[in-house]
N, C-alpha and C. Protein backbone atom coordinates (compact mmCIF):
# COMPACT_ATOMS: atom_id res chain seq x y z
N UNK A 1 111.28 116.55 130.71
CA UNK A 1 111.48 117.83 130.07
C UNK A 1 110.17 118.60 129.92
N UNK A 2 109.42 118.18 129.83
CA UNK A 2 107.63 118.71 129.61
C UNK A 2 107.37 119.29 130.70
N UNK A 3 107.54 118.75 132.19
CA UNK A 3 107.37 118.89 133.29
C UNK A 3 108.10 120.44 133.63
N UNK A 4 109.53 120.23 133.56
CA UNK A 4 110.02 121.03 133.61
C UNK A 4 109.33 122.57 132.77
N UNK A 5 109.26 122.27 131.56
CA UNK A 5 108.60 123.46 130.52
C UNK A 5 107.24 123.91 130.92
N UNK A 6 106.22 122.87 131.42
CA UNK A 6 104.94 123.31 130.98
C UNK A 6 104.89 123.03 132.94
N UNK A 7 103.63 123.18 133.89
CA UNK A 7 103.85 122.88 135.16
C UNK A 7 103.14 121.23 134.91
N UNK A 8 103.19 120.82 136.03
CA UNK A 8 102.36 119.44 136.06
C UNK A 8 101.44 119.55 135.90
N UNK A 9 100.36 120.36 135.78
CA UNK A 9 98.96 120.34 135.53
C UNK A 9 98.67 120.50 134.18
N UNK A 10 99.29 120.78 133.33
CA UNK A 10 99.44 121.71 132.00
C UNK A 10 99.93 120.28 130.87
N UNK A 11 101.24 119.36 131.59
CA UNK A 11 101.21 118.84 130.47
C UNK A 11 100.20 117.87 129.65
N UNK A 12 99.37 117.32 130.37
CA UNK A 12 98.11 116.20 129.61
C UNK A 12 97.66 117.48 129.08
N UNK A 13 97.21 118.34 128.69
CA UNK A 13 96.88 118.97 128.46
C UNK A 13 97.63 119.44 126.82
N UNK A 14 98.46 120.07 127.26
CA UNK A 14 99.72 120.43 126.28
C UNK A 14 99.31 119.39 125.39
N UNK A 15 100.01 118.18 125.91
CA UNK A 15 100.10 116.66 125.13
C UNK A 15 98.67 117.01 123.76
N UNK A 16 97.71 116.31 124.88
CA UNK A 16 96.49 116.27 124.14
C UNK A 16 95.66 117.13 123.12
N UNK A 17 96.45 118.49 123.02
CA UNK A 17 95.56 119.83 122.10
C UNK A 17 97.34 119.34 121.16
N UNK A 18 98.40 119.20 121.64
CA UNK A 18 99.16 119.00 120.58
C UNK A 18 98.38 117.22 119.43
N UNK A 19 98.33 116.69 120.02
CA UNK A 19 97.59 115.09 119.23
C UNK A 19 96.38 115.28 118.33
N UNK A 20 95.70 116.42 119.33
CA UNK A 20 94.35 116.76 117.97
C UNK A 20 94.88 117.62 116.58
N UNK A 21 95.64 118.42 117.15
CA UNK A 21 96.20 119.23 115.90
C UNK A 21 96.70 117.95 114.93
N UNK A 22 97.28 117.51 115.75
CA UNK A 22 98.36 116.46 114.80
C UNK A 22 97.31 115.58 114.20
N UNK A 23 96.42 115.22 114.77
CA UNK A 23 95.28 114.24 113.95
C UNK A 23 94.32 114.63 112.75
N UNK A 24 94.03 116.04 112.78
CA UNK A 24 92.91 116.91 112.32
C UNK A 24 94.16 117.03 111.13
N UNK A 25 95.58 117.36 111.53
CA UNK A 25 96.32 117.91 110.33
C UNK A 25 96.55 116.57 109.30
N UNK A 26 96.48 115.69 109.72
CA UNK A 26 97.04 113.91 109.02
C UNK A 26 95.35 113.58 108.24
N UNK A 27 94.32 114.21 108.82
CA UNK A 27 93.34 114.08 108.56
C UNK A 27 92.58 114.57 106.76
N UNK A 28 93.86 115.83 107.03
CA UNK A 28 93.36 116.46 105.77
C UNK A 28 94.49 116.42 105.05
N UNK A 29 95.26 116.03 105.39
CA UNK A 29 96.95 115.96 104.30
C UNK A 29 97.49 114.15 103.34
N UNK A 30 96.41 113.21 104.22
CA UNK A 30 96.85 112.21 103.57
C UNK A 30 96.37 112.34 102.27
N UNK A 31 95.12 112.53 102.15
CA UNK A 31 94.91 112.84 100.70
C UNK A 31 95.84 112.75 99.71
N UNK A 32 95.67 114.81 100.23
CA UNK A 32 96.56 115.51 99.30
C UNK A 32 97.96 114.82 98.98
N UNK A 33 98.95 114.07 100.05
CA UNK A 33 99.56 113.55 99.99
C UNK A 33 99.55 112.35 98.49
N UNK A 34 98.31 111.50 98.61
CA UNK A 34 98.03 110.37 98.15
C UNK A 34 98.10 111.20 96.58
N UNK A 35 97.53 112.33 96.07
CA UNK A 35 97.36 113.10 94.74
C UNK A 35 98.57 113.33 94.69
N UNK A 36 99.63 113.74 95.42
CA UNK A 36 100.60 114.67 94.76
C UNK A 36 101.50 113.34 94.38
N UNK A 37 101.41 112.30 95.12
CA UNK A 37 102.55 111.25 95.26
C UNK A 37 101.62 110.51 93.67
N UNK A 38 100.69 110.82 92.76
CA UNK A 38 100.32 110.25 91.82
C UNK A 38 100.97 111.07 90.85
N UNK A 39 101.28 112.57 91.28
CA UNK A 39 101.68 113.32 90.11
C UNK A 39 103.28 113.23 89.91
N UNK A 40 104.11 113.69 91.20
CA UNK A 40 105.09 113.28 91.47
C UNK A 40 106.03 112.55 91.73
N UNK A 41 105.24 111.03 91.75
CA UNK A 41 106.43 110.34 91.90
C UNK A 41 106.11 109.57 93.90
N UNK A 42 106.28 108.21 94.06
CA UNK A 42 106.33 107.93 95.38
C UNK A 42 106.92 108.16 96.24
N UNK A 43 108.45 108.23 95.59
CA UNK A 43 109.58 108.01 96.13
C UNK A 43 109.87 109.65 97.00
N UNK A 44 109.69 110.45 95.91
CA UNK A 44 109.64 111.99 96.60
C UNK A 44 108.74 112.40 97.78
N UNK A 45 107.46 111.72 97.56
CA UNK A 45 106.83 112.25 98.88
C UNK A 45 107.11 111.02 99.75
N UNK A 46 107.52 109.92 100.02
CA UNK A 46 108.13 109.06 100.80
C UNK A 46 108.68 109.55 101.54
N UNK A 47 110.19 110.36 100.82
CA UNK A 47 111.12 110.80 101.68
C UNK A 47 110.68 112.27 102.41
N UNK A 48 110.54 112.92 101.69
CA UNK A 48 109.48 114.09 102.28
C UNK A 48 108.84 113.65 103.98
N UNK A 49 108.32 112.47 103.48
CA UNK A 49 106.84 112.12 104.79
C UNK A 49 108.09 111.67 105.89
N UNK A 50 108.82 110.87 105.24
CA UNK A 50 110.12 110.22 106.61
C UNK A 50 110.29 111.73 107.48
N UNK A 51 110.92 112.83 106.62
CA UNK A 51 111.88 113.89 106.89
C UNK A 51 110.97 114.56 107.97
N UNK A 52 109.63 114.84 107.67
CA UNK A 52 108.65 115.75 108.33
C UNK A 52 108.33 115.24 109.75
N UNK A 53 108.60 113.51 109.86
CA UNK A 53 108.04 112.79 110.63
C UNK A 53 109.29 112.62 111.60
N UNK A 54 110.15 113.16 111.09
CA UNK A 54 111.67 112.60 112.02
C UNK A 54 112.09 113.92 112.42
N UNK A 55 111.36 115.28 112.00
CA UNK A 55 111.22 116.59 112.70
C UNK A 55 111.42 116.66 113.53
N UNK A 56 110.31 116.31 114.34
CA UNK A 56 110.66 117.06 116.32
C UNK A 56 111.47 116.19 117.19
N UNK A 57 111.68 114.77 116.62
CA UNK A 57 113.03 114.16 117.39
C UNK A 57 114.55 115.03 117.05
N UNK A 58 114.49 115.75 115.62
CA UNK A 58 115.57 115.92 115.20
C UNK A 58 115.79 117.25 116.12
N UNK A 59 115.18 117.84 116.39
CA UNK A 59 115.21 119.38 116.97
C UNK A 59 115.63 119.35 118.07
N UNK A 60 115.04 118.09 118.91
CA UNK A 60 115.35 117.41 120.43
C UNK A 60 117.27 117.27 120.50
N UNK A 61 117.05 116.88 118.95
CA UNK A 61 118.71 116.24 119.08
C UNK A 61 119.81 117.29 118.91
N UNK A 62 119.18 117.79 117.72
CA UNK A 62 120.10 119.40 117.60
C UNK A 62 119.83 120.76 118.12
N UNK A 63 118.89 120.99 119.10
CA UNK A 63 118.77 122.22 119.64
C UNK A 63 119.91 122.27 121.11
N UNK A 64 120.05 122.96 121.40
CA UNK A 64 121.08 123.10 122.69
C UNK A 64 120.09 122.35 123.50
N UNK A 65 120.60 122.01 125.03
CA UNK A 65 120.23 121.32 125.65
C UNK A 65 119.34 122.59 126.56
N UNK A 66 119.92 123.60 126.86
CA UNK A 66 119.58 124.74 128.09
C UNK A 66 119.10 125.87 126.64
N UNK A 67 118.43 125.66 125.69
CA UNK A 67 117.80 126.33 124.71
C UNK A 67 116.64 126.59 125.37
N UNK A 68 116.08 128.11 125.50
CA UNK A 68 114.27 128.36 126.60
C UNK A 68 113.76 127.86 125.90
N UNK A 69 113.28 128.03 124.37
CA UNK A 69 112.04 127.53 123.82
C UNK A 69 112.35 125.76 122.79
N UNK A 70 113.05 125.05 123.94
CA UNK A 70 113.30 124.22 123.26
C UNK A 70 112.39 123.27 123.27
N UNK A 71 111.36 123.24 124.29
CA UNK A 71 110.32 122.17 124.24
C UNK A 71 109.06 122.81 123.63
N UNK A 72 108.94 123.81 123.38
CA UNK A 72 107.39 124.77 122.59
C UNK A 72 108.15 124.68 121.12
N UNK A 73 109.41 124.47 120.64
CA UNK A 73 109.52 124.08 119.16
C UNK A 73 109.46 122.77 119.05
N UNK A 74 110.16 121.65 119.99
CA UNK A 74 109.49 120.20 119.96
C UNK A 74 107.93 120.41 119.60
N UNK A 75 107.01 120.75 120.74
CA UNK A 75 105.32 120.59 120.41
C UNK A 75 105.25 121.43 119.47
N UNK A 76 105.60 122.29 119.13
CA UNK A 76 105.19 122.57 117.68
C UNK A 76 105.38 121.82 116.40
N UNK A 77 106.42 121.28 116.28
CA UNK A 77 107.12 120.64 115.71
C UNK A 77 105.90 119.11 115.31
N UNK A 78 105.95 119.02 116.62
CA UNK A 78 105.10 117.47 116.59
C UNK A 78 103.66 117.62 115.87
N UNK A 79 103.32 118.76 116.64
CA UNK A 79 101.84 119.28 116.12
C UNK A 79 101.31 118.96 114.87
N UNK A 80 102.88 119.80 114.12
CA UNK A 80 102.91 119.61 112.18
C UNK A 80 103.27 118.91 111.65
N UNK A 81 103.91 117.99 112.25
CA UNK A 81 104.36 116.86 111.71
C UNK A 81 102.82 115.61 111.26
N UNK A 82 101.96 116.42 112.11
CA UNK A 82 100.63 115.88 111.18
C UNK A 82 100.55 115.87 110.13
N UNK A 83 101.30 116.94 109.54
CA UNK A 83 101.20 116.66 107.91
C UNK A 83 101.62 115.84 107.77
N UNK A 84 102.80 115.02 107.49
CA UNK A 84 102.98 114.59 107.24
C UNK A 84 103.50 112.99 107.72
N UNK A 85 102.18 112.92 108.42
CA UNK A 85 101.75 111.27 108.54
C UNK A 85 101.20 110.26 107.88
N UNK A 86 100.97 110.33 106.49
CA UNK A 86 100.73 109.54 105.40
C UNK A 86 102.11 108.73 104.74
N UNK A 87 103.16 108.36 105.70
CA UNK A 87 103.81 107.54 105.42
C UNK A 87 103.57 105.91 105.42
N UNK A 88 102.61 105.90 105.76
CA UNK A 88 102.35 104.24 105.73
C UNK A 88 101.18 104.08 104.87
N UNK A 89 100.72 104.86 104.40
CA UNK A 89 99.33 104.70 103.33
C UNK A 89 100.44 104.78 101.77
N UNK A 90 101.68 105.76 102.14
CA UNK A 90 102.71 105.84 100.68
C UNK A 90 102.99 104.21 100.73
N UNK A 91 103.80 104.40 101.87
CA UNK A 91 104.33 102.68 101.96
C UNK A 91 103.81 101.79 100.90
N UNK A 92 102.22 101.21 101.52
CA UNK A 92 101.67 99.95 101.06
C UNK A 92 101.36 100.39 99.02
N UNK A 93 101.41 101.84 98.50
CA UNK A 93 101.28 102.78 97.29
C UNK A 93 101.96 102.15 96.55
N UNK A 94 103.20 102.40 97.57
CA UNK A 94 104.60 102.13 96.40
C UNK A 94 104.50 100.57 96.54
N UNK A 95 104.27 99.58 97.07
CA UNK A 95 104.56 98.28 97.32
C UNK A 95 103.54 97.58 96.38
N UNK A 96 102.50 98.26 95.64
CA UNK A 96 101.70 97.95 95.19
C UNK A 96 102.34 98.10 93.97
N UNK A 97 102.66 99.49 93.72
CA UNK A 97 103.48 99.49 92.26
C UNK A 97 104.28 98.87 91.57
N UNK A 98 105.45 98.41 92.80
CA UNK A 98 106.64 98.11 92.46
C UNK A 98 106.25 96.66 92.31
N UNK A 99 105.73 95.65 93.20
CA UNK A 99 105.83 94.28 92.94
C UNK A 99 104.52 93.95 92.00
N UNK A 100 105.02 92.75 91.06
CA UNK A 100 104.34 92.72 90.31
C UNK A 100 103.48 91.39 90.70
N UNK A 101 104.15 90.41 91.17
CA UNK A 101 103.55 89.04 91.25
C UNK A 101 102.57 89.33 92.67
N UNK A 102 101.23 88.63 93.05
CA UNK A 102 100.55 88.85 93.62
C UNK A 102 100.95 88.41 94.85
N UNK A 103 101.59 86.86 94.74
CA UNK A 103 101.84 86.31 96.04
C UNK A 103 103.58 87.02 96.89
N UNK A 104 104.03 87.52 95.62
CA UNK A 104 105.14 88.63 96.70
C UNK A 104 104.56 89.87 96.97
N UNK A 105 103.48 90.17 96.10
CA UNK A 105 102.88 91.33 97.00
C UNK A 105 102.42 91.12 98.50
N UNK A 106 102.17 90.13 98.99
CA UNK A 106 101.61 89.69 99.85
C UNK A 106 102.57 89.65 101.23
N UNK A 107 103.75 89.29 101.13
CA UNK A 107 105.00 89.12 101.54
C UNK A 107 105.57 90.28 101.73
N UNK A 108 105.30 91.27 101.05
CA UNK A 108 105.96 92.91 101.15
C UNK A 108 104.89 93.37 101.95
N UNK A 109 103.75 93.43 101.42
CA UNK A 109 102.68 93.78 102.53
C UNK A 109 102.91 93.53 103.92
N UNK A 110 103.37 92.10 104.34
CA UNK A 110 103.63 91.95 105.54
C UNK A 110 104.79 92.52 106.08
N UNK A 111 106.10 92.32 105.25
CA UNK A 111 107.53 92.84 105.67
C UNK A 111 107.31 94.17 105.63
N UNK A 112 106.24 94.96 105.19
CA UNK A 112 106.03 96.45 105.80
C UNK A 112 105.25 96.59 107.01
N UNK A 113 104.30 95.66 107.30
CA UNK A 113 103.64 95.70 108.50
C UNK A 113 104.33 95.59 109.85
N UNK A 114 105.64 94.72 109.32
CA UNK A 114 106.06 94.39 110.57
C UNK A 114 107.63 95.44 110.75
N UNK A 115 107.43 96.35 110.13
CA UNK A 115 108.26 97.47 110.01
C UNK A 115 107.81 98.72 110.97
N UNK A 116 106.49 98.67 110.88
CA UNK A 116 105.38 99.92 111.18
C UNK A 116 105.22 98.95 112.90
């Protein structure tokens, strides 16, 4: 589908200025992420971070198939979904909170690792 949208020369390209955005944006949002999820609550920016992150598959799934700008709202999509890539820094947050005993912390730690 890229191929089709962008020519063959274009997509590494495409790809790669979409990954920096997306890195530079995860770069400056985990933070903020990490503050708001202290003020608000884990669970809210958890689901938040899932929703943002399951974005540009979802668009793939519900945009028409013969939609023109259906692959420039995918890469856009993906781009911003940098924000919200601090789902696995929430993860290990909340796993810290919730279990209390050290040696099941240890055990959740892993049963999230091997999730990711």
């Amino acid at each position: 589908l890229l191929i089709e949208s962008f020519s063959s020369s274009w997509v590494y390209f495409v790809m790669g200025c979409t990954e920096c955005i997306r890195g530079l944006l995860a770069f400056v949002s985990c933070p903020l992420f990490g503050k708001l999820s202290d003020i608000i609550g884990r669970r809210v920016c958890l689901f938040v971070t899932v929703l943002g992150t399951c974005a540009p598959v979802c668009s793939l799934a519900l945009l028409p198939v013969y939609h023109p700008h259906r692959m420039y709202i995918f890469i856009t999509l993906l781009a911003l979904s940098g924000i919200f890539s601090s789902t696995f820094t929430l993860t290990f947050a909340y796993i810290s909170d919730t279990v209390q005993k050290r040696g099941d912390r240890v055990t959740a730690y892993g049963l999230a690792l091997a999730t990711f």
